[in-house]
Protein backbone atom coordinates (compact mmCIF):
# COMPACT_ATOMS: atom_id res chain seq x y z
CA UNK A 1 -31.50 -6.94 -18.44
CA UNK A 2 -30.02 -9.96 -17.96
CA UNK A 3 -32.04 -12.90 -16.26
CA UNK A 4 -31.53 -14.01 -12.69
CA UNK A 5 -29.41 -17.04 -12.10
CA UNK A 6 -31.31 -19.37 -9.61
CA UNK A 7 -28.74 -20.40 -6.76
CA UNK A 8 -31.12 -23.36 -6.24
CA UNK A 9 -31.51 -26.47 -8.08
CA UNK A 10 -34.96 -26.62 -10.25
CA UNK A 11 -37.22 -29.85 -8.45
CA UNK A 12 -37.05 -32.25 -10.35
CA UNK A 13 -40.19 -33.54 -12.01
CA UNK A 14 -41.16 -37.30 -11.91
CA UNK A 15 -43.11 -39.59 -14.71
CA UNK A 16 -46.49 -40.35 -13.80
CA UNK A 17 -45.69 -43.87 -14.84
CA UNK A 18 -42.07 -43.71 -12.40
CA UNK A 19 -44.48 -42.55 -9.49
CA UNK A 20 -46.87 -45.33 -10.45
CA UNK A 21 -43.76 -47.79 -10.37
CA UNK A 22 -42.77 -46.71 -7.01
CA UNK A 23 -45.99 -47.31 -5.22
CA UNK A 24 -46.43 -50.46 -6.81
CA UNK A 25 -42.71 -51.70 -5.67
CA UNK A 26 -43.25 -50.34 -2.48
CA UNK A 27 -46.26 -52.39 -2.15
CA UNK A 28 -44.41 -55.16 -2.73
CA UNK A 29 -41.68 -55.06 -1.19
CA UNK A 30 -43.59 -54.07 2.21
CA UNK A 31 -46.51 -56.62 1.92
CA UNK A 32 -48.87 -54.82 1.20
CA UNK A 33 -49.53 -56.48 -2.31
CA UNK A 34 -48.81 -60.31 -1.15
CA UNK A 35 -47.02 -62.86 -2.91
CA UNK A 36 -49.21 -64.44 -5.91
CA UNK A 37 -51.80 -61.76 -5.57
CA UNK A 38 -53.97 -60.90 -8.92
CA UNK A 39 -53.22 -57.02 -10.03
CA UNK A 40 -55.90 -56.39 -11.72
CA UNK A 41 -56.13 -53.21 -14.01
CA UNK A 42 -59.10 -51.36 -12.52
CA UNK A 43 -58.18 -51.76 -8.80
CA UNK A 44 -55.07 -50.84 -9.27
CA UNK A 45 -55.82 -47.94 -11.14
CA UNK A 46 -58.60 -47.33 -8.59
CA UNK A 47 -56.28 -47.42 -5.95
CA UNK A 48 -53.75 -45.34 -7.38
CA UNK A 49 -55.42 -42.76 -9.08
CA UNK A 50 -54.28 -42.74 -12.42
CA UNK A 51 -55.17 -43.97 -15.95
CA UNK A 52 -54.74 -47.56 -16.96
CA UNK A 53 -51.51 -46.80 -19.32
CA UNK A 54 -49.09 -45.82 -16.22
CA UNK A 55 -50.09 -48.81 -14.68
CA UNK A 56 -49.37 -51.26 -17.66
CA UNK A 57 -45.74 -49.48 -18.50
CA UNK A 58 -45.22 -49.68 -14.50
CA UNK A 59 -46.16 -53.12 -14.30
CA UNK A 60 -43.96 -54.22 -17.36
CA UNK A 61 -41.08 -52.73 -15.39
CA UNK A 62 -41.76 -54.62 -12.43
CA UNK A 63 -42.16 -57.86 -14.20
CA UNK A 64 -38.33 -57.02 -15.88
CA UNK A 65 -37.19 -57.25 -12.34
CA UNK A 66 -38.68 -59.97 -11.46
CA UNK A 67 -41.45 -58.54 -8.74
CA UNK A 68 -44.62 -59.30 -11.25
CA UNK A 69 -45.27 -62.04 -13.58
CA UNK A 70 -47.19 -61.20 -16.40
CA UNK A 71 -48.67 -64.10 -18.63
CA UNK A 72 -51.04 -62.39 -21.21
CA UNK A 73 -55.21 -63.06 -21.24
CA UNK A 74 -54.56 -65.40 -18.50
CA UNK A 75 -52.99 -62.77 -15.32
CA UNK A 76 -50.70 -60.26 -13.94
CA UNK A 77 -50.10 -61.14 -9.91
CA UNK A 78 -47.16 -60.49 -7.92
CA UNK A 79 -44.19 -62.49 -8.38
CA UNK A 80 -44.31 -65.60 -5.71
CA UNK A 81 -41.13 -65.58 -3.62
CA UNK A 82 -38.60 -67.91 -5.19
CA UNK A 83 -36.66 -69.51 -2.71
CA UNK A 84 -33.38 -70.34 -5.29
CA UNK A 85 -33.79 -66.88 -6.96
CA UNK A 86 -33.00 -65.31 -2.77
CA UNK A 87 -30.58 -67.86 -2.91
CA UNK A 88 -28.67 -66.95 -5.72
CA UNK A 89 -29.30 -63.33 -5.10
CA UNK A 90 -27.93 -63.26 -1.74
CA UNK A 91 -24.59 -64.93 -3.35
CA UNK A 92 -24.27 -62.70 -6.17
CA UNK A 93 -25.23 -59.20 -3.92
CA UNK A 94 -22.54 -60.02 -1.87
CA UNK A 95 -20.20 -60.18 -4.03
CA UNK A 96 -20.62 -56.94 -6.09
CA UNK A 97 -21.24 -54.73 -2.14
CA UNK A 98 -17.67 -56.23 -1.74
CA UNK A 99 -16.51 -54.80 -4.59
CA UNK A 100 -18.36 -51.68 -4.43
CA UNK A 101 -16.65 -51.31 -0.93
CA UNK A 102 -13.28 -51.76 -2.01
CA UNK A 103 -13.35 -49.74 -5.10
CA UNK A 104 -16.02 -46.92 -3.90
CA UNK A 105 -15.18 -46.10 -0.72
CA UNK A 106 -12.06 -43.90 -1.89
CA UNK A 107 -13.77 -42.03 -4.25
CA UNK A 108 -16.49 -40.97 -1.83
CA UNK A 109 -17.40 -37.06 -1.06
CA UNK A 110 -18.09 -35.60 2.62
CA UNK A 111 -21.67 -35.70 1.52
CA UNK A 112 -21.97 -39.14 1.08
CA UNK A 113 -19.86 -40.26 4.02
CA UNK A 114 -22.36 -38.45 6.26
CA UNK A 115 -25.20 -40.17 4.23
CA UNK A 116 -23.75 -43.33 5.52
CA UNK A 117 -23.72 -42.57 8.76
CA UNK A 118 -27.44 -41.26 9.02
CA UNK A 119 -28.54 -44.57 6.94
CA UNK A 120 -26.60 -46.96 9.93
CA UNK A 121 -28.19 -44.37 12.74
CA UNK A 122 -31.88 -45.28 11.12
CA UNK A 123 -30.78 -48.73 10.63
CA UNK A 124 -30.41 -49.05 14.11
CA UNK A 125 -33.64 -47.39 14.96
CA UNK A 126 -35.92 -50.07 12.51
CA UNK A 127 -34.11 -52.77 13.44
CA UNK A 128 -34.93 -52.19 17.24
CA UNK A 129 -38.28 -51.41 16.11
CA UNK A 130 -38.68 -54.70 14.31
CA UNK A 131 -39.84 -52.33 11.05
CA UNK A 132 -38.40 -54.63 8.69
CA UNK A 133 -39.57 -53.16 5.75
CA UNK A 134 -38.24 -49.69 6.61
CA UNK A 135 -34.32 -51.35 7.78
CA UNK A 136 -34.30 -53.18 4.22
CA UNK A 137 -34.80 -49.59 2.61
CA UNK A 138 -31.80 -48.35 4.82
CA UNK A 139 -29.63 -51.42 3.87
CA UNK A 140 -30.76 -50.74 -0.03
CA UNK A 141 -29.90 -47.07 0.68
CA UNK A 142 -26.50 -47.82 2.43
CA UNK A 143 -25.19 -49.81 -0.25
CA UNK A 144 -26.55 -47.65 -2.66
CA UNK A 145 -24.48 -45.11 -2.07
CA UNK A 146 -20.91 -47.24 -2.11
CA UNK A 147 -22.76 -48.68 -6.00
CA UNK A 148 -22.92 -44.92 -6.98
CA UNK A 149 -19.27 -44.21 -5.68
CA UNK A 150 -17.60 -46.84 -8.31
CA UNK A 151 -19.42 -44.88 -11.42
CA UNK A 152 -19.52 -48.31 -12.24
CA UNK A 153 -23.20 -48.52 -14.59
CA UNK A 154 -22.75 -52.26 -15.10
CA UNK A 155 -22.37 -52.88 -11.46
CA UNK A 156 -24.82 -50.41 -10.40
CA UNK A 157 -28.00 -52.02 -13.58
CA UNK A 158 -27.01 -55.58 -11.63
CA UNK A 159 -27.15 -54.68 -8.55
CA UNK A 160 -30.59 -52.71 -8.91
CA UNK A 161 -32.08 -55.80 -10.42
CA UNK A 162 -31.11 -57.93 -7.48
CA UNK A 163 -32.34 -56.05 -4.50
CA UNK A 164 -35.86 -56.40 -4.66
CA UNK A 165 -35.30 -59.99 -4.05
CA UNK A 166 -33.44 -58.94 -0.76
CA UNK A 167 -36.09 -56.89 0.14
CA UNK A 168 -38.60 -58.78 -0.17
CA UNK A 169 -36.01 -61.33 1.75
CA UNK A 170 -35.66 -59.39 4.54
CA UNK A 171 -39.35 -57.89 4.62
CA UNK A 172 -41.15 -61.36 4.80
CA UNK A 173 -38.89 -63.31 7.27
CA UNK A 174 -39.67 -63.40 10.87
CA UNK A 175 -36.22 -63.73 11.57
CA UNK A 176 -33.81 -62.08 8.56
CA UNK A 177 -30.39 -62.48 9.05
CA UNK A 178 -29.73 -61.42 12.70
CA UNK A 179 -31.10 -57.83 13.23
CA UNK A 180 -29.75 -57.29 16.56
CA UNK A 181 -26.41 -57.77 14.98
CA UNK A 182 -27.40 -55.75 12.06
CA UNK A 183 -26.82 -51.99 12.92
CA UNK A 184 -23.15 -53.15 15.00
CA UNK A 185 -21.92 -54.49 11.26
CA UNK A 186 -23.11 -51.56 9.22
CA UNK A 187 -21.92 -48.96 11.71
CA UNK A 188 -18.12 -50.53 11.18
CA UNK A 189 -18.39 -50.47 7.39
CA UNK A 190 -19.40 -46.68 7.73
CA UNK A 191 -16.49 -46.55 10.10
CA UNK A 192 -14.40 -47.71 7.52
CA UNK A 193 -15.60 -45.43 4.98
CA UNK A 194 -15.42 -42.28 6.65
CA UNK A 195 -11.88 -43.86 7.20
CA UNK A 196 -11.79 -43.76 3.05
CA UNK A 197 -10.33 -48.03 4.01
CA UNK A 198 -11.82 -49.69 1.27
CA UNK A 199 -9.94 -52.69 1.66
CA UNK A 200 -11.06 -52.91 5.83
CA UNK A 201 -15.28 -51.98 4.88
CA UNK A 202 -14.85 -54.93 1.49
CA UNK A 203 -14.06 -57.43 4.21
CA UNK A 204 -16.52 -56.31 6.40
CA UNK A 205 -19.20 -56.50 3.85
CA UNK A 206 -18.10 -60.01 2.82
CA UNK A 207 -18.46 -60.92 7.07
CA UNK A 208 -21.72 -59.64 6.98
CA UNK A 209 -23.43 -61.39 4.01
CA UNK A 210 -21.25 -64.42 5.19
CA UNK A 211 -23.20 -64.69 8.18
CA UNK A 212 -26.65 -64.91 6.35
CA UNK A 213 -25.56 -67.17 3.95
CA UNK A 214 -24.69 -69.42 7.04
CA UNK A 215 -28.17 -68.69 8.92
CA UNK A 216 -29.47 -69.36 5.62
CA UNK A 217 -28.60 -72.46 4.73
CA UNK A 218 -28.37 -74.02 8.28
CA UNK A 219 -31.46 -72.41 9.76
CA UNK A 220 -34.08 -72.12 7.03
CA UNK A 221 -32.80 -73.57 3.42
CA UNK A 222 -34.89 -75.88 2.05
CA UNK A 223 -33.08 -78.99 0.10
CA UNK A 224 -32.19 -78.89 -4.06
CA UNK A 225 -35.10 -81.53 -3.91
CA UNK A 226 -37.77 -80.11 -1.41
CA UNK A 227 -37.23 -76.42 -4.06
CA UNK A 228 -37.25 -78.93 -7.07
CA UNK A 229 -40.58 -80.10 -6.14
CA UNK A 230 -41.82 -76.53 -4.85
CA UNK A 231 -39.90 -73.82 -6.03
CA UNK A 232 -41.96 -70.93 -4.50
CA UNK A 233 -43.89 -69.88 -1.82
């Protein structure tokens, strides 16, 4: 006889070396490995459990992205944070969730939409918590989704290689962007996109990040000369 078709999806099954990767970019991007700290081989794989060649390919994935620097016989640490690199990230972010808005938004499913709207409900929650490492996962998630909805793999490989410099933005500041304001902006983008209004969430999304860049650069931008002499923290 015939075999049984499954009416379930098999789990999927992850890479020791992806599972290694996701601790270790957790850990940065939530503090709990700290800006210029040493990773050394045997604590790490101490800490995590594992054999030493996860750790290396993990680590050589991190340091592609920028969140571990890697200089060899001399040390591995975490990636200081670079003050121009948030800079430029926050500029160039904005500009592709724009896009992703405008073009995404229509070609989003009921499943998605309803994504969205948990991802602003929780974003509300942290940022009323003051959890700011769990409300920059929400905002990653959030605009995640509108990435995936353009089936746009250029935009999508950019845009993953500039939001763990956002994270960690959002994670070390004691006062990122405006969170009380936060949850009220993302709410009317998922508005918008249950509205399938690409063209309302794109300028939406371009209010939002317009706002930090402001706070930014009035509130807590260093000068081209003060980063010059001091480029990292």
């Amino acid at each position: 006889m015939p075999l049984p078709v499954k009416d379930t999806k098999p789990v999927e099954r992850q890479l020791l070396r992806d599972v290694v990767y996701t601790r270790l970019y957790d850990g940065i991007i939530d503090g709990t490995l700290e800006p210029g700290e040493t990773l050394l081989d045997e604590k790490l794989t101490a800490w995590l459990g594992v054999s030493r060649t996860p750790v290396r390919e993990a680590l050589m994935k991190l340091a592609d992205i920028g969140l571990v620097e890697m200089a060899p016989n001399r040390y591995t640490r975490v990636a200081p944070i670079d003050l121009r690199a948030i800079d430029e990230a926050i500029y160039a972010t904005g500009i592709l969730h724009e896009h992703a808005a405008r073009t995404g938004i229509p070609q989003l499913t009921p499943a998605a939409i309803t994504r969205l709207e948990k991802l602003a409900r929780d974003a509300r929650k942290h940022a009323k918590s003051a959890d700011l490492p769990a409300l920059g996962a929400d905002l990653n998630a959030f605009f995640h989704e509108l990435e995936e909805a353009t089936d746009n793999r250029v935009l999508l490989a950019v845009a993953e290689g500039l939001s763990p410099q956002l994270l960690r933005y959002v994670t070390v500041w004691e006062l990122p962007f405006d969170t009380a304001d936060i949850p009220g902006r993302i709410a009317e983008i998922a508005a918008a996109a249950k509205e399938r209004d690409g063209e309302k969430a794109a300028t939406l999304v371009h209010e939002l990040y317009e706002s930090a860049r402001q706070q930014f650069f009035s509130e807590f931008r260093r000068t081209d000369a003060e980063i010059d002499e001091n480029p990292i923290l």
